[in-house]
N, C-alpha and C. Protein backbone atom coordinates (compact mmCIF):
# COMPACT_ATOMS: atom_id res chain seq x y z
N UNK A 1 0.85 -1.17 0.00
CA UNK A 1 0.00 0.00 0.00
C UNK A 1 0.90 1.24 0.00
N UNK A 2 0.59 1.94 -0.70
CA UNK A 2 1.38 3.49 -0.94
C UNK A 2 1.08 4.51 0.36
N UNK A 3 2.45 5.39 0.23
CA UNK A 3 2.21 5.80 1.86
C UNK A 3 0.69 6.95 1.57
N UNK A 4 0.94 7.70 0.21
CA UNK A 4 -0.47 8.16 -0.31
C UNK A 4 -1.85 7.82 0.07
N UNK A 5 -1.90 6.36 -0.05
CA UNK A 5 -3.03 5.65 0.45
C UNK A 5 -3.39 5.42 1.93
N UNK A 6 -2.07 5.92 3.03
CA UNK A 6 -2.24 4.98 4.18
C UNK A 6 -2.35 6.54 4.95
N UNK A 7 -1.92 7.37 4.23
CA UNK A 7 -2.25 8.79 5.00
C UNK A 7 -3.74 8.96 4.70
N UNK A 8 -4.34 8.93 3.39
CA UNK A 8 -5.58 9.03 3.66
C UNK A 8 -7.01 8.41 4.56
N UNK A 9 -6.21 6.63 4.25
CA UNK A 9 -7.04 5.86 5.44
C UNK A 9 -7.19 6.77 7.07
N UNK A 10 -5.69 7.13 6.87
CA UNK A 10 -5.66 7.43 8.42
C UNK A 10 -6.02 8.84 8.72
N UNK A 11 -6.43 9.70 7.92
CA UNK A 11 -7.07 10.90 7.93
C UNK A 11 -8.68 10.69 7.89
N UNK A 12 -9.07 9.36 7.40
CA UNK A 12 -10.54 8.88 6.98
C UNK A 12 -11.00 8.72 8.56
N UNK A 13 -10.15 7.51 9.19
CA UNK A 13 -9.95 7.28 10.33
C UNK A 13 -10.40 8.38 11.80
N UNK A 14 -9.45 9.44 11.47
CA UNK A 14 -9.38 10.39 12.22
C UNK A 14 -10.44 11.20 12.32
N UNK A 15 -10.94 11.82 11.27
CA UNK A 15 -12.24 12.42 11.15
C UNK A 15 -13.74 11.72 11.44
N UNK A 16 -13.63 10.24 11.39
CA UNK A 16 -14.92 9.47 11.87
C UNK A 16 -14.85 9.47 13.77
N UNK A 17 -13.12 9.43 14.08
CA UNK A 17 -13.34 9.75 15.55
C UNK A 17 -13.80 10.66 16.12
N UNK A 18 -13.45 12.06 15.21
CA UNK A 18 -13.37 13.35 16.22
C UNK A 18 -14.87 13.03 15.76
N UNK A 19 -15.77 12.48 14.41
CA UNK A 19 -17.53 13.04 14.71
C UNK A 19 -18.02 11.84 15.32
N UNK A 20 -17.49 10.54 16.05
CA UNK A 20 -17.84 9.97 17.17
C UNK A 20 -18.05 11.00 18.34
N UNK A 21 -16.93 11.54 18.62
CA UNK A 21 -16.66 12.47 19.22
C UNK A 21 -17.50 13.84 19.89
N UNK A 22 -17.82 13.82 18.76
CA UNK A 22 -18.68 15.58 19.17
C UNK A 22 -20.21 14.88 19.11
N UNK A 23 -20.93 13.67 18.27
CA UNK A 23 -21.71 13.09 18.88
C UNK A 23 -21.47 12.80 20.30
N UNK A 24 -21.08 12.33 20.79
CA UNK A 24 -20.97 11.42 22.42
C UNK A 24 -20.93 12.91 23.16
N UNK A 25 -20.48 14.03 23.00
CA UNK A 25 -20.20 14.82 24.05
C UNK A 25 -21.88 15.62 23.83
N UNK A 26 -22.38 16.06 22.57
CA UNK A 26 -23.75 16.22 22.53
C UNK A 26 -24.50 15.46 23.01
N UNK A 27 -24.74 14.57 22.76
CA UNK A 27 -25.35 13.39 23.62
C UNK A 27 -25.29 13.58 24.70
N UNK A 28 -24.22 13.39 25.32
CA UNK A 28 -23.53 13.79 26.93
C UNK A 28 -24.23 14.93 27.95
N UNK A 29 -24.66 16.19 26.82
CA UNK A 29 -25.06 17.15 27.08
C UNK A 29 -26.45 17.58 26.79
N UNK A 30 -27.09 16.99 26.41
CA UNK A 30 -28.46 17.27 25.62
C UNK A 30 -29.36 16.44 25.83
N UNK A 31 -28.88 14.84 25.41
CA UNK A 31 -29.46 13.83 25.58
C UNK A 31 -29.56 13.39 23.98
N UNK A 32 -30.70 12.81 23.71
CA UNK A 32 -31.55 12.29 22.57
C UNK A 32 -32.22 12.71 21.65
N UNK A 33 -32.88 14.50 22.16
CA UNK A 33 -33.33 15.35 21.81
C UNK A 33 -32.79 15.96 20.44
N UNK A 34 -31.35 16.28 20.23
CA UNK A 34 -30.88 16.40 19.07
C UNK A 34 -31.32 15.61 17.87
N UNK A 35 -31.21 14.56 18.47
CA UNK A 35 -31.12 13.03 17.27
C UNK A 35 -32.24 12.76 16.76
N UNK A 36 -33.59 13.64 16.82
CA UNK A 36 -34.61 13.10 17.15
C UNK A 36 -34.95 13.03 15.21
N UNK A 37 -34.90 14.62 14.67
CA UNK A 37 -35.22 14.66 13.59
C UNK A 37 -34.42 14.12 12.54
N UNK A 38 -33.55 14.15 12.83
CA UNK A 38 -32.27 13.60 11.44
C UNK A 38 -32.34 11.68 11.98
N UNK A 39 -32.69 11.65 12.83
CA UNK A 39 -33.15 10.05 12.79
C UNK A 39 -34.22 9.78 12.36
N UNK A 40 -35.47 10.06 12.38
CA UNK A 40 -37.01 10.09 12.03
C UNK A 40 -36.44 10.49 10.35
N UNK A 41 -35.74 10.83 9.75
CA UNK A 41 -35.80 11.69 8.27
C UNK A 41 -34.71 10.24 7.88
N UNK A 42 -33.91 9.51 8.48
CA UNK A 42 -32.43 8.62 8.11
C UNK A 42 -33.24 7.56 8.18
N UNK A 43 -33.64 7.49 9.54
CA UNK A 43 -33.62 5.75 9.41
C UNK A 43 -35.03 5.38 8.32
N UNK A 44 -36.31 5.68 8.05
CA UNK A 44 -37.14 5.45 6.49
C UNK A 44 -36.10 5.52 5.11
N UNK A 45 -35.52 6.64 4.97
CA UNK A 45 -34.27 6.87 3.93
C UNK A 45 -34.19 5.61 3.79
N UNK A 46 -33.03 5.19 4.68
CA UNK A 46 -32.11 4.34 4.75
C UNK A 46 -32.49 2.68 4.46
N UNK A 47 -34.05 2.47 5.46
CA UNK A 47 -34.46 1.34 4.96
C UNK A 47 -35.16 1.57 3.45
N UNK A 48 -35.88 2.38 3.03
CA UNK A 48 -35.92 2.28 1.02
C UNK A 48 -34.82 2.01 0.50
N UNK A 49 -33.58 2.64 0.72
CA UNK A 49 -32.39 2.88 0.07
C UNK A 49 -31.90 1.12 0.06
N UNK A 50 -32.21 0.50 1.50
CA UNK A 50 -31.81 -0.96 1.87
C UNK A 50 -32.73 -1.95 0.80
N UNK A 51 -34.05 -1.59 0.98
CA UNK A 51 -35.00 -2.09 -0.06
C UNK A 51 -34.71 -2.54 -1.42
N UNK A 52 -34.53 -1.44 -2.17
CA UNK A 52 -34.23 -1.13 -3.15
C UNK A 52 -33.08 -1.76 -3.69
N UNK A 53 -31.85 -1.59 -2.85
CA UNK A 53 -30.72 -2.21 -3.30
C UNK A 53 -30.69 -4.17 -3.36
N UNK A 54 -30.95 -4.40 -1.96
CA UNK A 54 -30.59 -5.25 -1.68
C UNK A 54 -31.66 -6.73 -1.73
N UNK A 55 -33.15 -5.98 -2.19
CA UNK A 55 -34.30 -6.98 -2.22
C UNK A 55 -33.95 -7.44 -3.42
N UNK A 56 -33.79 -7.09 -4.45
CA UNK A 56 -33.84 -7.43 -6.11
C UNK A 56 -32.52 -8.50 -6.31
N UNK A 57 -31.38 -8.09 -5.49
CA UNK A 57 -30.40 -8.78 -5.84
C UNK A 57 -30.41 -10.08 -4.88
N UNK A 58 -31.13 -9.95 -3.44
CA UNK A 58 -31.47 -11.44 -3.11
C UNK A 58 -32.47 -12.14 -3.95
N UNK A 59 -33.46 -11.58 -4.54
CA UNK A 59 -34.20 -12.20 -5.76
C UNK A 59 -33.06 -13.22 -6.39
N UNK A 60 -32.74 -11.96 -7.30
CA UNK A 60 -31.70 -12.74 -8.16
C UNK A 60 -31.04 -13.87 -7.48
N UNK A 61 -30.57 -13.49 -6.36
CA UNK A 61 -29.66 -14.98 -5.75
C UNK A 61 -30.47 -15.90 -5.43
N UNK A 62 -31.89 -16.00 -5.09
CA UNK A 62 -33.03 -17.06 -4.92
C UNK A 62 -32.76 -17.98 -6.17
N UNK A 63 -33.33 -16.84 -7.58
CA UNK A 63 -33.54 -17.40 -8.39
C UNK A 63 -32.50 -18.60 -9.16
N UNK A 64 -31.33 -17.93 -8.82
CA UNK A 64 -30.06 -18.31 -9.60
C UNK A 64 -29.90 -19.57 -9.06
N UNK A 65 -30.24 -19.66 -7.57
CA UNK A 65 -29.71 -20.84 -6.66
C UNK A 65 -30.84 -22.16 -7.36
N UNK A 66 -31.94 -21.64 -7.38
CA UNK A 66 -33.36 -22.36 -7.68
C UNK A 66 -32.66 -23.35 -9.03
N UNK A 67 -32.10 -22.20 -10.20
CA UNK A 67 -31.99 -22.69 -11.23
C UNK A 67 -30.94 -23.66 -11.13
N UNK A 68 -29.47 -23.09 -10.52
CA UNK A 68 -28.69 -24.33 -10.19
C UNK A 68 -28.95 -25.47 -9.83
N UNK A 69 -30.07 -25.88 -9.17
CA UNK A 69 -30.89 -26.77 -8.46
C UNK A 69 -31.07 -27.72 -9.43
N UNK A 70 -31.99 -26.96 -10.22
CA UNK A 70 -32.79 -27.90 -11.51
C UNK A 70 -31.73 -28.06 -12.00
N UNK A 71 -30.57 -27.15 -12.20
CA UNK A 71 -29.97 -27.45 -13.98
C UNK A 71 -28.63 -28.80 -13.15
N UNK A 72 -28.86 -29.33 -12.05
CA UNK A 72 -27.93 -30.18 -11.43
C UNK A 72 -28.85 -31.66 -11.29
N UNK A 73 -30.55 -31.53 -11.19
CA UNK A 73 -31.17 -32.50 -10.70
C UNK A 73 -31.15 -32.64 -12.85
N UNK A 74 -31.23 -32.21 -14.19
CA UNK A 74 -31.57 -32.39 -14.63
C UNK A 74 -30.08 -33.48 -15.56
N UNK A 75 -28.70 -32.44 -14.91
CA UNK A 75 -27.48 -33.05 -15.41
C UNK A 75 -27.55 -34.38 -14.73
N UNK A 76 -27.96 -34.67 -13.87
CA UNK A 76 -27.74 -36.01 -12.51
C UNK A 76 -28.52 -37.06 -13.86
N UNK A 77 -29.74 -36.95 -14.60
CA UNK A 77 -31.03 -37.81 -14.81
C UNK A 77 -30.25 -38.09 -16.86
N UNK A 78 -29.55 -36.77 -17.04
CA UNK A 78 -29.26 -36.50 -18.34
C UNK A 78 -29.04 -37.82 -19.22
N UNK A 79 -28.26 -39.04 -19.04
CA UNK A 79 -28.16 -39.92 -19.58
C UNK A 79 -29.09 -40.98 -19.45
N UNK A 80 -29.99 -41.25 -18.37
CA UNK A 80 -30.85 -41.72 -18.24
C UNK A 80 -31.86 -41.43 -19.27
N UNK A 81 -32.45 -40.07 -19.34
CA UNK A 81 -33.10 -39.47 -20.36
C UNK A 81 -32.68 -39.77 -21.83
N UNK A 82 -31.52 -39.79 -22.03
CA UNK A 82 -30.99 -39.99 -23.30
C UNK A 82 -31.22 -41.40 -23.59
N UNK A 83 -30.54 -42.57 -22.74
CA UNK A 83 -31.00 -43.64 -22.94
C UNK A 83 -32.75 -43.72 -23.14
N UNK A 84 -33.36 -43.66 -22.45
CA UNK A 84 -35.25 -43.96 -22.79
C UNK A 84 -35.21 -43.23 -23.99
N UNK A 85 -35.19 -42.57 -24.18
CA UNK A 85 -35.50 -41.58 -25.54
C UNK A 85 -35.10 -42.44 -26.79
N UNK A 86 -33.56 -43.14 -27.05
CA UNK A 86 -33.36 -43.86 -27.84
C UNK A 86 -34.38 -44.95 -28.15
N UNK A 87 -34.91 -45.33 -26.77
CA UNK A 87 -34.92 -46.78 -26.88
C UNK A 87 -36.65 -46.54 -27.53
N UNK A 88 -37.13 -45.13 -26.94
CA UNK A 88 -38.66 -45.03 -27.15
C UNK A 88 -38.74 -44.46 -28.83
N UNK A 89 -37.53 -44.00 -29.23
CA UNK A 89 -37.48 -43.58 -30.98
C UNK A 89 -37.67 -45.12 -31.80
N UNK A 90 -36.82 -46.12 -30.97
CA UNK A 90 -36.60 -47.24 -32.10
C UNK A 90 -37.63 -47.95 -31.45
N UNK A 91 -38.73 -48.19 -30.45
CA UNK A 91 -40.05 -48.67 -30.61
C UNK A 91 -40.98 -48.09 -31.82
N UNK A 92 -40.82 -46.68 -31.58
CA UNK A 92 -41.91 -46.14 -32.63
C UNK A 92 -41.74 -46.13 -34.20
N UNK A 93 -40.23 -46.93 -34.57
CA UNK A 93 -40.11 -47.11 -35.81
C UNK A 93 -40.58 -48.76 -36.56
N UNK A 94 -41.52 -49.06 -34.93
CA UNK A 94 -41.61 -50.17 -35.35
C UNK A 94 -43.44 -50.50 -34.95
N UNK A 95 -43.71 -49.19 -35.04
CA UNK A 95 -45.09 -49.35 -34.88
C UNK A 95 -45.78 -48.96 -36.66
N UNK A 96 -46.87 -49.47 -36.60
CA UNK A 96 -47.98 -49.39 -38.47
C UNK A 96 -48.06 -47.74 -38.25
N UNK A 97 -48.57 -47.56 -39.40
CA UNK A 97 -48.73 -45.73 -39.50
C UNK A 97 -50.05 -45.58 -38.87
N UNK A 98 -50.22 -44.07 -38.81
CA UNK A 98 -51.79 -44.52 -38.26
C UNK A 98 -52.71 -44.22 -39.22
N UNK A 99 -52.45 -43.77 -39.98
CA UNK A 99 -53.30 -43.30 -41.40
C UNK A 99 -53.78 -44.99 -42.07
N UNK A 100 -52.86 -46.12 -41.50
CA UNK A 100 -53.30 -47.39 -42.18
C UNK A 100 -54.60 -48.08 -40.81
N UNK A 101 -54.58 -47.60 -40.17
CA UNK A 101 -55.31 -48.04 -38.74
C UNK A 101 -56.57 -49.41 -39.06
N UNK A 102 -57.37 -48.36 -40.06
CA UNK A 102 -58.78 -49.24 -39.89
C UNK A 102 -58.44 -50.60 -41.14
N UNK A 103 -57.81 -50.94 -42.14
CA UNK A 103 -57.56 -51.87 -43.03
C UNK A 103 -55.97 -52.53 -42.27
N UNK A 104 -55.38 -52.47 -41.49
CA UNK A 104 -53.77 -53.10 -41.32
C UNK A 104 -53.73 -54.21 -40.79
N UNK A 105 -54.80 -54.33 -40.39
CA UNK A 105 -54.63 -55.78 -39.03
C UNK A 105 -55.06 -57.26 -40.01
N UNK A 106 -56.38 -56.33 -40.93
CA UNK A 106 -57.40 -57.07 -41.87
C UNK A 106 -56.12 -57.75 -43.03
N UNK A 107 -55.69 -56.82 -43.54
CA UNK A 107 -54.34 -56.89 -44.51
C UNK A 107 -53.76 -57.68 -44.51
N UNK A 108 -53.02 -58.17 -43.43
CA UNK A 108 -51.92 -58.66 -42.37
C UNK A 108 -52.01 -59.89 -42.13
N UNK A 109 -53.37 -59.95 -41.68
CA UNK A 109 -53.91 -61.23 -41.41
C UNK A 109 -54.24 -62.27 -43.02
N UNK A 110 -54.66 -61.47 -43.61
CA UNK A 110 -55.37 -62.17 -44.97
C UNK A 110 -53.90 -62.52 -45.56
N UNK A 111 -53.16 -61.86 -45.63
CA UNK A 111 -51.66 -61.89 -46.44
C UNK A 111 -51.23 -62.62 -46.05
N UNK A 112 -50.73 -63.08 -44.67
CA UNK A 112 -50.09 -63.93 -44.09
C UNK A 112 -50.50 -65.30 -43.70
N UNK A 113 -51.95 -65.55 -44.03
CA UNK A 113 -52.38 -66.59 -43.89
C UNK A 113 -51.89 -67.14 -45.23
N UNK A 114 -52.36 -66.71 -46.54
CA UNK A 114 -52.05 -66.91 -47.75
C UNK A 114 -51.20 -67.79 -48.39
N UNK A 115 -49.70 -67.00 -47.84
CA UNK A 115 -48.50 -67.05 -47.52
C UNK A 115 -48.32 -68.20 -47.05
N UNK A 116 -48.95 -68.65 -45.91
CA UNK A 116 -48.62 -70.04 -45.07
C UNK A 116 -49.86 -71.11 -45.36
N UNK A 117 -50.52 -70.59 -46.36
CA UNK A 117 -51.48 -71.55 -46.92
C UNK A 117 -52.64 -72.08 -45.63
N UNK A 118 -52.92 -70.96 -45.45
CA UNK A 118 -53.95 -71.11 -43.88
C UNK A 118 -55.30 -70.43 -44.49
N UNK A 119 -56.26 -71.03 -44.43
CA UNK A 119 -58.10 -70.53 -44.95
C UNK A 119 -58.13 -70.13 -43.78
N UNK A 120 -58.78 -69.11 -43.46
CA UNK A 120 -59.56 -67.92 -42.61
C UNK A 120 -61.16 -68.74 -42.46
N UNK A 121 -61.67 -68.74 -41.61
CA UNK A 121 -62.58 -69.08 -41.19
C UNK A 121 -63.62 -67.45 -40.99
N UNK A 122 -63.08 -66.73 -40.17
CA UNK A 122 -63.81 -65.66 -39.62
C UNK A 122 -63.11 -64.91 -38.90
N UNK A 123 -63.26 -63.80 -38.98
CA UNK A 123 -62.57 -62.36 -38.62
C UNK A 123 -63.11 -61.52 -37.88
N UNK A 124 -62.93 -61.69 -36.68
CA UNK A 124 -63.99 -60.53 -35.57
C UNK A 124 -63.60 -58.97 -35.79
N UNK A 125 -64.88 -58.11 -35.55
CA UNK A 125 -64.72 -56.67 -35.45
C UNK A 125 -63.29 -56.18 -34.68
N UNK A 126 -62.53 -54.80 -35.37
CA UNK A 126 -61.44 -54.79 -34.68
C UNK A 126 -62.03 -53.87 -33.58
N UNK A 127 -60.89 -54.01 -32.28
CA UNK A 127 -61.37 -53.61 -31.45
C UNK A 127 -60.05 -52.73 -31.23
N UNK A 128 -60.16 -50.91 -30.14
CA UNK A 128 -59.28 -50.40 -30.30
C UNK A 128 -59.48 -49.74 -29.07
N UNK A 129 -58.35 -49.44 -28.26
CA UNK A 129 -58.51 -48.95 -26.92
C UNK A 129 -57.76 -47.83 -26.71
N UNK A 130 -57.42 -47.10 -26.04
CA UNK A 130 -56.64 -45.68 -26.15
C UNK A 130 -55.96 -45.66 -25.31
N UNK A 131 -54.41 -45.35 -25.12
CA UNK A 131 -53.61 -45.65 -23.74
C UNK A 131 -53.10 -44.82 -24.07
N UNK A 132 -53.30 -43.27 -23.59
CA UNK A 132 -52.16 -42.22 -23.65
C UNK A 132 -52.16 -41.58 -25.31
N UNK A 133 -51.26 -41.36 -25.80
CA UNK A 133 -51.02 -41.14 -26.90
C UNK A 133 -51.11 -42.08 -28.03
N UNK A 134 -50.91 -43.18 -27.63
CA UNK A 134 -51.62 -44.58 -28.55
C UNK A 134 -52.93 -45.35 -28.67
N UNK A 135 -53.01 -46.02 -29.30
CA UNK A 135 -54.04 -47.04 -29.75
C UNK A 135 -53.66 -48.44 -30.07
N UNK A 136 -54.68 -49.18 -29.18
CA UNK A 136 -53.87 -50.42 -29.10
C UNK A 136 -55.29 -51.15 -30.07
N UNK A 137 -54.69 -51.46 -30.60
CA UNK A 137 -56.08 -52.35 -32.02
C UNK A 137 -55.53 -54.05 -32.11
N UNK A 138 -56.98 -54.29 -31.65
CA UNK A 138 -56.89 -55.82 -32.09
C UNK A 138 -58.19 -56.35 -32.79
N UNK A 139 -57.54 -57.70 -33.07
CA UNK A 139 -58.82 -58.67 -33.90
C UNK A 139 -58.74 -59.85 -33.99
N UNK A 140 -59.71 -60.27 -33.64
CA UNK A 140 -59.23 -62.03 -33.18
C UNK A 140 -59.66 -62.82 -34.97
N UNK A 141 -59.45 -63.59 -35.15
CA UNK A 141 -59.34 -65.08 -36.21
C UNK A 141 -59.27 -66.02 -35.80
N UNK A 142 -60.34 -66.90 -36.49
CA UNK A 142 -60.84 -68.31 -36.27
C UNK A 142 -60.32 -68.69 -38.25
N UNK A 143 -59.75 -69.84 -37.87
CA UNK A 143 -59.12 -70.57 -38.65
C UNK A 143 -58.92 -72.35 -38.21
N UNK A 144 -59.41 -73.16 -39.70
CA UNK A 144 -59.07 -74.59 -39.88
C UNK A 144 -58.04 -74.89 -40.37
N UNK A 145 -57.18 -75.73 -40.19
CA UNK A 145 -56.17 -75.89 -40.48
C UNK A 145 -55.17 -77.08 -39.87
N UNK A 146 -53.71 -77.48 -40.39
CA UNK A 146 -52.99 -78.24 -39.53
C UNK A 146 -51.97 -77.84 -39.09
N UNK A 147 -50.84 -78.59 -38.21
CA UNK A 147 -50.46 -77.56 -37.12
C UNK A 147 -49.18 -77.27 -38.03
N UNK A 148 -48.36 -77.84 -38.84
CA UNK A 148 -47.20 -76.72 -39.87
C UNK A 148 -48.18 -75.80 -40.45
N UNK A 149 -49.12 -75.95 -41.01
CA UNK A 149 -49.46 -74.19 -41.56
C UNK A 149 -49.56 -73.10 -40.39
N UNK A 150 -50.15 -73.81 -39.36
CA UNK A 150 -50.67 -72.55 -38.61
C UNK A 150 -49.11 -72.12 -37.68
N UNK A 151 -48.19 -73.16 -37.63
CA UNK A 151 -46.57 -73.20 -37.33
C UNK A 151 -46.32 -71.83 -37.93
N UNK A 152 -46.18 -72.49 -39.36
CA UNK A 152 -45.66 -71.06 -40.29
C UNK A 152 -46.00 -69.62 -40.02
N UNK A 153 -47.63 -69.78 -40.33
CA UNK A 153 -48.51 -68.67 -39.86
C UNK A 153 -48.39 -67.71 -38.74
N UNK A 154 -47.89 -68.04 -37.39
CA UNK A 154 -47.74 -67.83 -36.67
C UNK A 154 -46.40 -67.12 -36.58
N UNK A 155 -45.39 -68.18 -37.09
CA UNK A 155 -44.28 -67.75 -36.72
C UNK A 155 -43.72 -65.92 -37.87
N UNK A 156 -44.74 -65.87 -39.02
CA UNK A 156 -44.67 -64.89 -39.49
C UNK A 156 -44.99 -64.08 -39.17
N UNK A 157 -46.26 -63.75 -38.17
CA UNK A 157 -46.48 -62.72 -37.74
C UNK A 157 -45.74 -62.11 -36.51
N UNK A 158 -45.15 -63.65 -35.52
CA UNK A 158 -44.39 -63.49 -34.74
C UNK A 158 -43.13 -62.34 -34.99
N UNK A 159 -42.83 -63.17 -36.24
CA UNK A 159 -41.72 -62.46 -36.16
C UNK A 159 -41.28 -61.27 -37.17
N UNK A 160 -42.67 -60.46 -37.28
CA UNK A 160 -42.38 -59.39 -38.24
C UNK A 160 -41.96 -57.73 -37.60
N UNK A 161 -41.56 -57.22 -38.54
CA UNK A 161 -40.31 -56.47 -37.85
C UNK A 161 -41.42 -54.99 -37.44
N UNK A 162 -42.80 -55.41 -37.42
CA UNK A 162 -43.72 -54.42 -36.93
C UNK A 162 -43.96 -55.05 -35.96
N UNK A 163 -44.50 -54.25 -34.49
CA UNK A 163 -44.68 -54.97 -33.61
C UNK A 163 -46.30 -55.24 -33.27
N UNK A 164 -46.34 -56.63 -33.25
CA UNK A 164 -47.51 -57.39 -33.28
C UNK A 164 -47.47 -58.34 -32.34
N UNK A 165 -48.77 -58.53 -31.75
CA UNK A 165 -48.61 -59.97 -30.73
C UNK A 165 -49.72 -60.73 -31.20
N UNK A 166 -50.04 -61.59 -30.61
CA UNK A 166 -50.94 -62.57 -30.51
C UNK A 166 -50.93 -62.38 -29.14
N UNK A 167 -52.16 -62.03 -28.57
CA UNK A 167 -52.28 -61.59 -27.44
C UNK A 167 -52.86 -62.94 -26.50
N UNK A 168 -54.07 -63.81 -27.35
CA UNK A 168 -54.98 -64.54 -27.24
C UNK A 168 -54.94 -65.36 -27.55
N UNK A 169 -55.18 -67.29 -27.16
CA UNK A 169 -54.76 -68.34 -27.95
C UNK A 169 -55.86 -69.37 -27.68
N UNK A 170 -56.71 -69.83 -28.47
CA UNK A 170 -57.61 -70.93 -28.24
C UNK A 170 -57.03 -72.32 -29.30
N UNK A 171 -56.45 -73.31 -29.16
CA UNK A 171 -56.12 -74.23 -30.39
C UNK A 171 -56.56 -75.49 -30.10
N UNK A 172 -57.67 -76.09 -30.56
CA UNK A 172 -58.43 -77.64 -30.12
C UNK A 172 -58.45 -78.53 -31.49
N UNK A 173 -58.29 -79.79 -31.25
CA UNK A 173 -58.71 -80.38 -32.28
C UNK A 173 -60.18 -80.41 -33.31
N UNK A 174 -60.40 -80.67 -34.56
CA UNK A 174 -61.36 -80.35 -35.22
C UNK A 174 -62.07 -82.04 -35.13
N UNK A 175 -62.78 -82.10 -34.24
CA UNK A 175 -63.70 -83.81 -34.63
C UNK A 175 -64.11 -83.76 -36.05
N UNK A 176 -64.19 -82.80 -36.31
CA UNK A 176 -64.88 -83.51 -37.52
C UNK A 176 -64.10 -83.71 -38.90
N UNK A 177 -62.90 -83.47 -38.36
CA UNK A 177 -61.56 -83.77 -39.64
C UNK A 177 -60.36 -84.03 -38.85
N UNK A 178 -60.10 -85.19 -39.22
CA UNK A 178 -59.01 -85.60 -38.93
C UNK A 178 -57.61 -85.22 -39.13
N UNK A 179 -56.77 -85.04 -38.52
CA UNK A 179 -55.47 -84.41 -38.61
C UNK A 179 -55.90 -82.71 -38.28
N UNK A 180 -56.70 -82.18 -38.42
CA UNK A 180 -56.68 -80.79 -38.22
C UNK A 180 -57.38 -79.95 -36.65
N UNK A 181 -57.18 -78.82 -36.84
CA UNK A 181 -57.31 -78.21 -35.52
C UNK A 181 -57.75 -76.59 -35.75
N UNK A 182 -58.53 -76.49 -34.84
CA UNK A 182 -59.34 -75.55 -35.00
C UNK A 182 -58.38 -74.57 -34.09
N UNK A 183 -58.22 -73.48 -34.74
CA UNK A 183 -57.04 -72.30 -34.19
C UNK A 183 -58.33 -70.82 -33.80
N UNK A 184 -58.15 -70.43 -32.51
CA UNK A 184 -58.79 -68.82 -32.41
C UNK A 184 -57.77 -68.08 -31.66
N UNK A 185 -57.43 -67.03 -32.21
CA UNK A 185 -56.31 -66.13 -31.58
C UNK A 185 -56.65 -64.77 -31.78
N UNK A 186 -56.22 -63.56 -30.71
CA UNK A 186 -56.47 -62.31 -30.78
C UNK A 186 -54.72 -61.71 -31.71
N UNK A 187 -55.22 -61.15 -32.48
CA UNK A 187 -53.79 -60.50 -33.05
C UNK A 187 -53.88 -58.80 -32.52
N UNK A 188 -52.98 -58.35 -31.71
CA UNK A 188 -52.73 -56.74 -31.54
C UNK A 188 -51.66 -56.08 -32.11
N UNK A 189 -51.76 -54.86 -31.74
CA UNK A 189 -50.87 -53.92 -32.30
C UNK A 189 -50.91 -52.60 -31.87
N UNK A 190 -50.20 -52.01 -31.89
CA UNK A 190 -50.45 -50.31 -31.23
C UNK A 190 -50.01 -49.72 -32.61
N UNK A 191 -50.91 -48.75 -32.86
CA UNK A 191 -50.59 -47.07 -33.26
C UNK A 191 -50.73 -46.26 -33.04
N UNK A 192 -49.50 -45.05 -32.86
CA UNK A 192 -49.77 -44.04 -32.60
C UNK A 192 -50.89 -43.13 -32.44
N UNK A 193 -51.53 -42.57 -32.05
CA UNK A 193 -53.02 -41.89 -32.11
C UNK A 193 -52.32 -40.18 -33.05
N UNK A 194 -53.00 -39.81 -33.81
CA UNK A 194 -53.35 -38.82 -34.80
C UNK A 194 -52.68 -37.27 -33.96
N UNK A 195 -51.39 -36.82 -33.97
CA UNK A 195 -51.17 -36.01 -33.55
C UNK A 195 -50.64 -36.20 -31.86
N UNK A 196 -50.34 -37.65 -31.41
CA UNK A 196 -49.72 -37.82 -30.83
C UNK A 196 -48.94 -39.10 -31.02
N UNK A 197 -47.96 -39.11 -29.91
CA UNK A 197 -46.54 -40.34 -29.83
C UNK A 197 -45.96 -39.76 -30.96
């Protein structure tokens, strides 16, 4: 510190004593009476002046702290989030469009029986339920048949790269033909609902 600087401290110094000073001896002599108006006029001042300064910038430090908060609970979850997100992109590339909704199941079914040389018996109304942002659509089929076609049959829909189940399984022998077996199964599927997923 420069001696420049240490004379002024100590002149700063000096002058706050001597008006300690001549306060305490007024005081001493008067009482309280002096103090009365320039305190009544300071201390309101002083608390606006406190207001003003110091409310807005504890705001700010509320807020800032608040945000640190989140932006630490959200870094903590960040890869977690990233993982589901992947995993919920490459489900939905594996769901039917929904614009195909009311003909896909019907399609699907008729095609793939075909395919595995399976006759359709009967095709129940599809049925469609709403879970959130999706639609879960099914339709059951009754089919005659023996058990490699309906093998095949099965295993095609099983294993097509849209996601489909067979939710439902009834399979009994047919008395009245030998070697064959009477197959009833629910086939599902989800699509997206129209402006959501």
């Amino acid at each position: 510190m420069s001696a420049l600087a240490k004379a002024l401290i100590e002149k700063v110094k000096a002058s706050v004593k001597d008006m300690l000073d001549d306060i305490l001896i007024i005081y001493g002599e008067k009482g309280l009476t002096p103090f009365k108006r320039p305190l009544t006029i300071a201390a309101p001042s002083l608390l606006i002046l406190y207001l003003m300064v110091y409310s807005p910038v504890s705001d700010k430090v509320r807020r800032t702290v608040s945000e640190e908060k989140s932006m630490t609970a959200i870094a903590q979850f960040a890869g977690d989030y990233e993982s589901v997100k992947t995993r919920v992109t490459a489900y939905k590339h594996k769901l039917p469009l929904a614009k195909d909704k009311d003909e896909w199941l019907n399609y699907l079914l008729t095609s793939t029986a075909r395919e595995a040389e399976v006759s359709v018996d009967s095709m129940g109304a599809q049925r469609e339920n709403e879970v959130g942002n999706y639609l879960v659509v099914s339709r059951e089929v009754t089919a005659t048949t023996t058990y490699a076609p309906f093998g095949r049959w099965i295993a095609k829909i099983e294993n097509s790269p849209i996601f489909l189940r067979v939710t439902e399984m009834n399979l009994r022998r047919d008395d009245n033909s030998p070697g064959m077996v009477k197959v009833t199964f629910t086939l599902s599927t989800v699509f997206p609902r129209s402006g959501g997923g």
